[in-house]
C-alpha atoms as a PDB file:
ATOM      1  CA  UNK A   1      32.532   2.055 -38.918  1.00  0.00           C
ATOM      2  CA  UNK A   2      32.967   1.930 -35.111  1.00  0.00           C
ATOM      3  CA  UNK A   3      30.496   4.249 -33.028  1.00  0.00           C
ATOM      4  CA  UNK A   4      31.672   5.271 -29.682  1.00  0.00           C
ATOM      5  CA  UNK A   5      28.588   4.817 -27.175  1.00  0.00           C
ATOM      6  CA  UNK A   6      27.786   7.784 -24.978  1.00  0.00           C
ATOM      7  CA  UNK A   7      26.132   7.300 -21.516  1.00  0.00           C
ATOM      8  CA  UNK A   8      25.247   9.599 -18.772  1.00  0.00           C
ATOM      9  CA  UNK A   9      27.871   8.909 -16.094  1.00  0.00           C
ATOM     10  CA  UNK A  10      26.759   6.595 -12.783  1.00  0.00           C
ATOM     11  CA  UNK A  11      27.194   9.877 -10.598  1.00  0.00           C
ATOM     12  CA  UNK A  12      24.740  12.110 -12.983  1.00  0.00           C
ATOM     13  CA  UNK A  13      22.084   9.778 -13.148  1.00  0.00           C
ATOM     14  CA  UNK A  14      21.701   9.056  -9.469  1.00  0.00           C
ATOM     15  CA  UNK A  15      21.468  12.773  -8.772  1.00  0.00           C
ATOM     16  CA  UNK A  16      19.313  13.677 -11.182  1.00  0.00           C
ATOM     17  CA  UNK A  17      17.150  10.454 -10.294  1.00  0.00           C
ATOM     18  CA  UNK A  18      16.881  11.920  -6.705  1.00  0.00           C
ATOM     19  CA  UNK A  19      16.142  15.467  -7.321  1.00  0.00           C
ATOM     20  CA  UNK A  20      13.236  13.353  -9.646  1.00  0.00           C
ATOM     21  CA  UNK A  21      11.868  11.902  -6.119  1.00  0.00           C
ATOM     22  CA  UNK A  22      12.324  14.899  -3.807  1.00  0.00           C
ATOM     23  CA  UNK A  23      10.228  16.924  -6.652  1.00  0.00           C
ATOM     24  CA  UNK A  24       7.755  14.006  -7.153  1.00  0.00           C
ATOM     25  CA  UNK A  25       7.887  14.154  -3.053  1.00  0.00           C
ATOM     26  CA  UNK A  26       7.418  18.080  -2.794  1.00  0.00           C
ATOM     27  CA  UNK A  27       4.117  17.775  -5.491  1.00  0.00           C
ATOM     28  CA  UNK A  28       2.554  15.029  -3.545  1.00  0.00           C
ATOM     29  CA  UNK A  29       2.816  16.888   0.271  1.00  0.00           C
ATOM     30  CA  UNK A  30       1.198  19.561  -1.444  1.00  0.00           C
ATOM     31  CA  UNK A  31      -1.408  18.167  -2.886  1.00  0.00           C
ATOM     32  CA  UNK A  32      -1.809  16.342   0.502  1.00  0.00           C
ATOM     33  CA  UNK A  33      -1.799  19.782   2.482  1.00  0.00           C
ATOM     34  CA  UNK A  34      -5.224  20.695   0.755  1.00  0.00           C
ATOM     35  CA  UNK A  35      -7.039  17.535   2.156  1.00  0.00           C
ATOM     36  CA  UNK A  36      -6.037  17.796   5.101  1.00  0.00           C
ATOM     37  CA  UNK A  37      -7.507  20.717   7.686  1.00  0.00           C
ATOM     38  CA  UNK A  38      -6.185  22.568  10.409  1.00  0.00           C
ATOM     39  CA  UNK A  39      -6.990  20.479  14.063  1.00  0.00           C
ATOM     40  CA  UNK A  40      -9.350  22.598  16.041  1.00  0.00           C
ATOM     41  CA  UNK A  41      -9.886  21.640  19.783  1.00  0.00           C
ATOM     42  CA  UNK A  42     -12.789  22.367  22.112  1.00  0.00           C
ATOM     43  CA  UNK A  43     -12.427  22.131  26.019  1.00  0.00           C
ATOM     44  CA  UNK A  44     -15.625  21.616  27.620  1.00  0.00           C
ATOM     45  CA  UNK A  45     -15.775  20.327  31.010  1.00  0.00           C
ATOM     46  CA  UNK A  46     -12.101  20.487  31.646  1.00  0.00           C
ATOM     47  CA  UNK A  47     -11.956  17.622  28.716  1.00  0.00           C
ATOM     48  CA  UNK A  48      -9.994  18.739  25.187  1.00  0.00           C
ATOM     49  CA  UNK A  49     -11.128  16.743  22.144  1.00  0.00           C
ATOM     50  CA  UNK A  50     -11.491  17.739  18.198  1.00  0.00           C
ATOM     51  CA  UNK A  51     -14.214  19.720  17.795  1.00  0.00           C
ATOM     52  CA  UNK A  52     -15.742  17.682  15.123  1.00  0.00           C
ATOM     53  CA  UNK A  53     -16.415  14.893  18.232  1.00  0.00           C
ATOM     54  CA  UNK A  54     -18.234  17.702  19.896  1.00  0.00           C
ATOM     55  CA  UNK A  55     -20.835  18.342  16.889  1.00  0.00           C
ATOM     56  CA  UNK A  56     -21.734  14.919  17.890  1.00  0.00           C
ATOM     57  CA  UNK A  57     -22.836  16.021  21.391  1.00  0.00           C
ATOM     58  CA  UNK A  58     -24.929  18.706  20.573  1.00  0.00           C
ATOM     59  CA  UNK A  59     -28.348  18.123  21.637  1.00  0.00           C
ATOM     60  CA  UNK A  60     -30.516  20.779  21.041  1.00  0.00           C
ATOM     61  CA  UNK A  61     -34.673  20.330  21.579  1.00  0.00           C
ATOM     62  CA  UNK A  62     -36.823  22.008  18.682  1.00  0.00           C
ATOM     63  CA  UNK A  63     -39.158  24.423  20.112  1.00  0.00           C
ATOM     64  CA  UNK A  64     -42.520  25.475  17.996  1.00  0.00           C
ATOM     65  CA  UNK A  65     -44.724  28.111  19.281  1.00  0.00           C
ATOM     66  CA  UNK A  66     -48.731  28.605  17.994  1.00  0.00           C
ATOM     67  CA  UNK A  67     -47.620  31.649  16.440  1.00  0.00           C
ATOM     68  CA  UNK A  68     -45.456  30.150  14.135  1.00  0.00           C
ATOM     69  CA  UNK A  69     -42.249  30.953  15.498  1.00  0.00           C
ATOM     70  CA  UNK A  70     -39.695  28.815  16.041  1.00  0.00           C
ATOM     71  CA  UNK A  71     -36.200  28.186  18.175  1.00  0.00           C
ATOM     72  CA  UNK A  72     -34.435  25.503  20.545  1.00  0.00           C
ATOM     73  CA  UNK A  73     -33.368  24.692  23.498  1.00  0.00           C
ATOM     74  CA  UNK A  74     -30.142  23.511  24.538  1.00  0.00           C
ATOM     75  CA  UNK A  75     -30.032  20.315  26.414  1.00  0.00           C
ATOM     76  CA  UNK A  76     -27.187  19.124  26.235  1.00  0.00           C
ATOM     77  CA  UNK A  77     -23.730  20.090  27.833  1.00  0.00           C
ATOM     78  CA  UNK A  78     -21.888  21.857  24.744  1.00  0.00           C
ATOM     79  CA  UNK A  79     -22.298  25.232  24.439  1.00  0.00           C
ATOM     80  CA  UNK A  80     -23.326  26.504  21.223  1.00  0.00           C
ATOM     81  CA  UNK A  81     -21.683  29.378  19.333  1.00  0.00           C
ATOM     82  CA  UNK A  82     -23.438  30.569  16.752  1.00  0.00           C
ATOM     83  CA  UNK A  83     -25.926  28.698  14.668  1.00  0.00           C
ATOM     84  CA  UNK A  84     -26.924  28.207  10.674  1.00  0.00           C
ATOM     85  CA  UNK A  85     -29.959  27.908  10.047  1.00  0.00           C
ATOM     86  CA  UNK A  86     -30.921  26.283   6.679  1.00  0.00           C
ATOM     87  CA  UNK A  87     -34.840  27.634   5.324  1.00  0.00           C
ATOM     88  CA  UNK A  88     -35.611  25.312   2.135  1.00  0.00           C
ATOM     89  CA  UNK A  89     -38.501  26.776   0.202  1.00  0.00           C
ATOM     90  CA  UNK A  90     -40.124  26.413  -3.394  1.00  0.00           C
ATOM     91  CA  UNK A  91     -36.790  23.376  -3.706  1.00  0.00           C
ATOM     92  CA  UNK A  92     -33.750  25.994  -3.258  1.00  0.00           C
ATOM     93  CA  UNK A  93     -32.655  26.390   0.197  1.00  0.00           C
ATOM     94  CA  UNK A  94     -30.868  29.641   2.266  1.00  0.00           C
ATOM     95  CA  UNK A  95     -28.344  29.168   4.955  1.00  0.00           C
ATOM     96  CA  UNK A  96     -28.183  32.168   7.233  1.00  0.00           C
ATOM     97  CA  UNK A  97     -25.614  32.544  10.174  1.00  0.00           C
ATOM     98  CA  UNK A  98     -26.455  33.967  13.262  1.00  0.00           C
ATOM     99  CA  UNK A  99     -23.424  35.068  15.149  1.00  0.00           C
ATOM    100  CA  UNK A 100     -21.895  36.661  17.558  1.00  0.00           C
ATOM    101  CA  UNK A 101     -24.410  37.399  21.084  1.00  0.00           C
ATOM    102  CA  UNK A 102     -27.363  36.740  19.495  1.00  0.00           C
ATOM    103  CA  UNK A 103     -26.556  33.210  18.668  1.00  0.00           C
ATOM    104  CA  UNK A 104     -24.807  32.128  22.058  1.00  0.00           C
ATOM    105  CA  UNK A 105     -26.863  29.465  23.774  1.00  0.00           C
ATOM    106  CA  UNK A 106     -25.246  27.843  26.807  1.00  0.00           C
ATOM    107  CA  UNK A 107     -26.487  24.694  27.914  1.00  0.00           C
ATOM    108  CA  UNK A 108     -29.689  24.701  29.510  1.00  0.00           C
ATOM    109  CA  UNK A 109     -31.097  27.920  27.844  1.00  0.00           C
ATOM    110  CA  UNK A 110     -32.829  28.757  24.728  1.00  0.00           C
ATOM    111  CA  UNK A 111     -33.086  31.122  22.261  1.00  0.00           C
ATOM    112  CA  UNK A 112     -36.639  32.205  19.840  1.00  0.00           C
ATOM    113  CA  UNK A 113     -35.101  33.138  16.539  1.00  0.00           C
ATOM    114  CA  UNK A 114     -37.020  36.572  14.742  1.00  0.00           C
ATOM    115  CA  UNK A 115     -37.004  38.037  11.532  1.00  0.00           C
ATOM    116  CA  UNK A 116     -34.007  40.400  12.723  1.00  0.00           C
ATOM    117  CA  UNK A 117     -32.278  37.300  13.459  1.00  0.00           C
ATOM    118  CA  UNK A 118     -32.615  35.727  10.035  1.00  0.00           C
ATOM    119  CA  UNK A 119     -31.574  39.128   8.230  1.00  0.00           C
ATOM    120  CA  UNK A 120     -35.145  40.004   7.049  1.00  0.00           C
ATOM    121  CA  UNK A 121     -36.724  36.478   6.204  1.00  0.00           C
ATOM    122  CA  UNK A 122     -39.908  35.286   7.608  1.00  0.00           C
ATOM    123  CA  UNK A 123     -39.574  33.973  11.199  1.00  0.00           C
ATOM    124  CA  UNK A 124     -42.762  31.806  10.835  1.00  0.00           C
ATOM    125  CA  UNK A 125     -41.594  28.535  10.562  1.00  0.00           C
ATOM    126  CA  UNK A 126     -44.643  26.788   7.985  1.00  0.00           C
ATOM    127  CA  UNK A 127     -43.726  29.556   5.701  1.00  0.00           C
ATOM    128  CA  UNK A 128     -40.822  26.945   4.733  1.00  0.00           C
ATOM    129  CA  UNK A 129     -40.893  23.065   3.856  1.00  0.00           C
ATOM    130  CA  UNK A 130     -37.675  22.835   5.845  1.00  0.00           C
ATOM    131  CA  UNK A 131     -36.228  25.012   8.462  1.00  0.00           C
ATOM    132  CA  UNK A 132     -32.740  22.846   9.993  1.00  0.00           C
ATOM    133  CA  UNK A 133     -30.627  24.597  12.626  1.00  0.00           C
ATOM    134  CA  UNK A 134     -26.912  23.200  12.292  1.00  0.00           C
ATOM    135  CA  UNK A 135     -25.130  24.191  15.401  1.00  0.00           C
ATOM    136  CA  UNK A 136     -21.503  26.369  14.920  1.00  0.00           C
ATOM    137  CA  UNK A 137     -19.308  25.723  17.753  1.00  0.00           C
ATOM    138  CA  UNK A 138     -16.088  27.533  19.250  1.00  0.00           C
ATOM    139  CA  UNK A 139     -12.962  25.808  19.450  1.00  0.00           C
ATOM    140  CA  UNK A 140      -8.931  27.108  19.316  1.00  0.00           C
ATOM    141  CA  UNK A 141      -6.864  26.361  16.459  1.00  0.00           C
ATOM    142  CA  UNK A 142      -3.095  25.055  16.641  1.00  0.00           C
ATOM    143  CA  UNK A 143      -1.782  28.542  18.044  1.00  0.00           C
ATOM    144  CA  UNK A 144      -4.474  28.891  20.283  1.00  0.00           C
ATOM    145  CA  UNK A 145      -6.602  31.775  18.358  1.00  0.00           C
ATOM    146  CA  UNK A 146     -10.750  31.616  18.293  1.00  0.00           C
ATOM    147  CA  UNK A 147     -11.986  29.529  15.598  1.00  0.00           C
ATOM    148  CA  UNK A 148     -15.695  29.363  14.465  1.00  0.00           C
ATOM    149  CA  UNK A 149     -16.667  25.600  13.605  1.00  0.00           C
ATOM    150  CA  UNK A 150     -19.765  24.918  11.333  1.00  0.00           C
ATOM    151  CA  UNK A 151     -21.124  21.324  12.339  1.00  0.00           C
ATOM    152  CA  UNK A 152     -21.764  18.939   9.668  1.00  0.00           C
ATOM    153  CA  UNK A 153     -25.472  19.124   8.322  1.00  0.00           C
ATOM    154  CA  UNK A 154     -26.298  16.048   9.298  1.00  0.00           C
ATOM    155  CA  UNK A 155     -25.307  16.771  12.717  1.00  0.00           C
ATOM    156  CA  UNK A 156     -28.584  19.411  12.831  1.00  0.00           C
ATOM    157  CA  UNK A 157     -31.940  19.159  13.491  1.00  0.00           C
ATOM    158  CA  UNK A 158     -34.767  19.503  11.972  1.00  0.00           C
ATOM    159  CA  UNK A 159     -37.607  21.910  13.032  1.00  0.00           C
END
């Protein structure tokens, strides 16, 4: 008994063989998309880098006052947004955000941070074992809109 052997034809496999790679292709730029972020710049000085090189630059000067409160100063020559200030007490730890006006400290000034200022909590700063102030910085995004950046922790200091 003779069997007659079937095959896909040449033309059938190499089509379906490339809509194979352009969906294997598709998947993987996906996945992709979510590790990568969105470029933000910063122009400071006339200069335009990524704002993550700025966070870098940020030097900010811890000031501690007899009566327990607490703020910095900004010495550097980035201006500073807004700021998040991390309280660690009892081993859990509370990031709070100060934004907008409040939190805008242009080089060479300072700012005292109160209870209003961290939404209620205590504004003495032994009441915590920690209190780190991460800087936020302004840049644009691709299309040129406003866009808040929060500094990586470790590029905060410690109070």
């Amino acid at each position: 008994m003779a069997y007659k052997k079937r095959a896909v034809s040449p033309v059938v496999s190499t089509v379906l063989l490339i809509m194979m790679v352009i969906i294997i292709a598709i998947i993987i730029l996906l996945w992709t998309r979510g590790f990568i972020k969105e470029t933000i710049l910063k122009e400071v000085a006339g200069e335009s880098k990524r704002v993550q090189a700025y966070c870098r630059e940020v030097k900010i000067d811890p000031i501690l006052n007899d009566d327990g409160s607490f703020g910095f100063n900004n010495v550097g020559n980035v201006p500073v947004y807004s700021i998040n200030v991390k309280l660690t007490k009892d081993g859990s730890s509370d990031n709070v955000i100060i934004e907008g006006e409040e939190g805008v400290i242009n080089p060479g000034f300072s700012i005292i941070i109160n209870s209003v200022m961290l939404k209620g909590r205590s504004d003495i700063y032994y009441d915590y074992e920690e209190v780190k102030i991460i800087p936020i910085l302004l840049g644009k995004d691709e299309e040129g809109n406003a866009e808040p950046f929060i500094c990586p922790e470790t590029d905060g200091i410690v109070i």
